[in-house]
Protein backbone atom coordinates (compact mmCIF):
# COMPACT_ATOMS: atom_id res chain seq x y z
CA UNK A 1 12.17 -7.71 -9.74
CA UNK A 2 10.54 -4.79 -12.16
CA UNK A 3 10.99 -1.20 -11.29
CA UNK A 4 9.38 0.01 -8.14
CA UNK A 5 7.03 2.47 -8.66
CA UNK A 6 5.45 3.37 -5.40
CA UNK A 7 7.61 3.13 -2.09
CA UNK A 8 6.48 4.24 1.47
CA UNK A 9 7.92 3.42 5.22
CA UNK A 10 5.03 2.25 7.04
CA UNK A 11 5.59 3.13 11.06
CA UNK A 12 2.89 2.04 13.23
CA UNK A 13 1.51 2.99 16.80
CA UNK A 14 2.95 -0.34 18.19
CA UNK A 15 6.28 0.34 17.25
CA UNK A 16 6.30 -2.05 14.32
CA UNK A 17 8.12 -0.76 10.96
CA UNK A 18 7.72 -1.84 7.88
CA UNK A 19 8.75 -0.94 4.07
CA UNK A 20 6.20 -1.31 1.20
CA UNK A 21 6.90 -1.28 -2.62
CA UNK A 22 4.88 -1.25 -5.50
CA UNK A 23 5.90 -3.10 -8.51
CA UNK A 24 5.10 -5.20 -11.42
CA UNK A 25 1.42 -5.96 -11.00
CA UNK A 26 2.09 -6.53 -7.06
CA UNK A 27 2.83 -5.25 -4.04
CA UNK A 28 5.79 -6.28 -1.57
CA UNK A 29 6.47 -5.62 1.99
CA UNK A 30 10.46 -5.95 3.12
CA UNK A 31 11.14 -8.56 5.41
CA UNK A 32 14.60 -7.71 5.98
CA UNK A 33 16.12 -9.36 3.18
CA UNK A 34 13.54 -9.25 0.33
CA UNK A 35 10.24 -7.84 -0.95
CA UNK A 36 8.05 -10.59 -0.33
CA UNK A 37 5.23 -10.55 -2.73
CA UNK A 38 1.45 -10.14 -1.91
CA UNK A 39 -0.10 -11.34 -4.75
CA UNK A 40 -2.45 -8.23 -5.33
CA UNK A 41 -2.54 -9.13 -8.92
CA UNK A 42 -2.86 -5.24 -9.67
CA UNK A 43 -3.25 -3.80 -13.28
CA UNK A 44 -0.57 -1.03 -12.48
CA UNK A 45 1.63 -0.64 -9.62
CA UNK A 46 1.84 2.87 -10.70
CA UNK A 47 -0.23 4.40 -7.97
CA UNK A 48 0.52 6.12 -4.43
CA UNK A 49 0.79 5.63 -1.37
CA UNK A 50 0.52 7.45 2.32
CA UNK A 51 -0.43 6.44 5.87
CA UNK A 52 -3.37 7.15 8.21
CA UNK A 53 -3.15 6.35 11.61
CA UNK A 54 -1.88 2.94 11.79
CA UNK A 55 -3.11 1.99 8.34
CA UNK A 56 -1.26 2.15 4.60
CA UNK A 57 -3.53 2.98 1.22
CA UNK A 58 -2.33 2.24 -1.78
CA UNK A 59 -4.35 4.04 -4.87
CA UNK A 60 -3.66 3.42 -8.82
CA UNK A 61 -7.15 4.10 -10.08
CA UNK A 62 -6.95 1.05 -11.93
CA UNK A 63 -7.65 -1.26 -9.14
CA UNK A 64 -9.82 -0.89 -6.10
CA UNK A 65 -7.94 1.19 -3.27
CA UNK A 66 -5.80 -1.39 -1.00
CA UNK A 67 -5.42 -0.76 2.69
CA UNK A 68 -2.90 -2.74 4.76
CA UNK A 69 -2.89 -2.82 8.62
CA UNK A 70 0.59 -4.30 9.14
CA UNK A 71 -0.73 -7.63 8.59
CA UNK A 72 -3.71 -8.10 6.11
CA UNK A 73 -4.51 -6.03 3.25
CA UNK A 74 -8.21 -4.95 3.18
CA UNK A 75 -9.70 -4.88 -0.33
CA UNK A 76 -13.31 -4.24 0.72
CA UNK A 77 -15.54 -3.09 3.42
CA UNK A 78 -15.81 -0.30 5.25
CA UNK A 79 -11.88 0.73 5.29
CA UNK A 80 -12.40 0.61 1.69
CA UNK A 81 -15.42 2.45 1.05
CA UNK A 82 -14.19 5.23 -1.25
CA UNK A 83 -14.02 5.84 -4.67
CA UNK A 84 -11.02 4.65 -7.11
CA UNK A 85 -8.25 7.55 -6.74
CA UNK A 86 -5.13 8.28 -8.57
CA UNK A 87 -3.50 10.23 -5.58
CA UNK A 88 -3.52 9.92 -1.48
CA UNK A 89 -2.15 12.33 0.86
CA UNK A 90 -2.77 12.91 4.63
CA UNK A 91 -3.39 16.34 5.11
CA UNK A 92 -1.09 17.87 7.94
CA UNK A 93 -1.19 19.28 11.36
């Protein structure tokens, strides 16, 4: 496995928690044992990432922005719909 770059704990509404890591050109979510790949074929895995709600974005600026629901990972539409960025952050209460 290459050096992760990006790493974020991903806790959703339902109760449901998850680990994500960026690395390599791709994007893994733990399952317990491993990071099991998502094949997001990215040109950097240098990027950030940061939750909203009950969804994770993932930004490089290289690559579209990802978002990932717990289950799929949206590369288009209207979760996408925002410009390439190199940073994310939710803005607190």
């Amino acid at each position: 496995m290459a050096s992760i770059l990006a790493l974020k704990h991903f806790s959703r509404s339902n109760g449901t928690e998850l680990l994500v890591a960026a690395y390599g050109n791709d994007i893994g979510v733990y399952n317990g044992s491993i990071f099991a790949g998502q094949q997001k074929n990215l040109a950097s895995a240098d990027g950030e990432m940061d939750v909203f709600i009950d969804y994770l974005v993932f930004v490089n600026n290289s690559n579209n922005n990802l978002v990932y629901d717990g289950s799929i990972w949206y590369t288009g539409g209207m979760r996408t719909r925002m410009p390439r960025a190199s940073y994310v952050k939710t803005v607190g209460n």
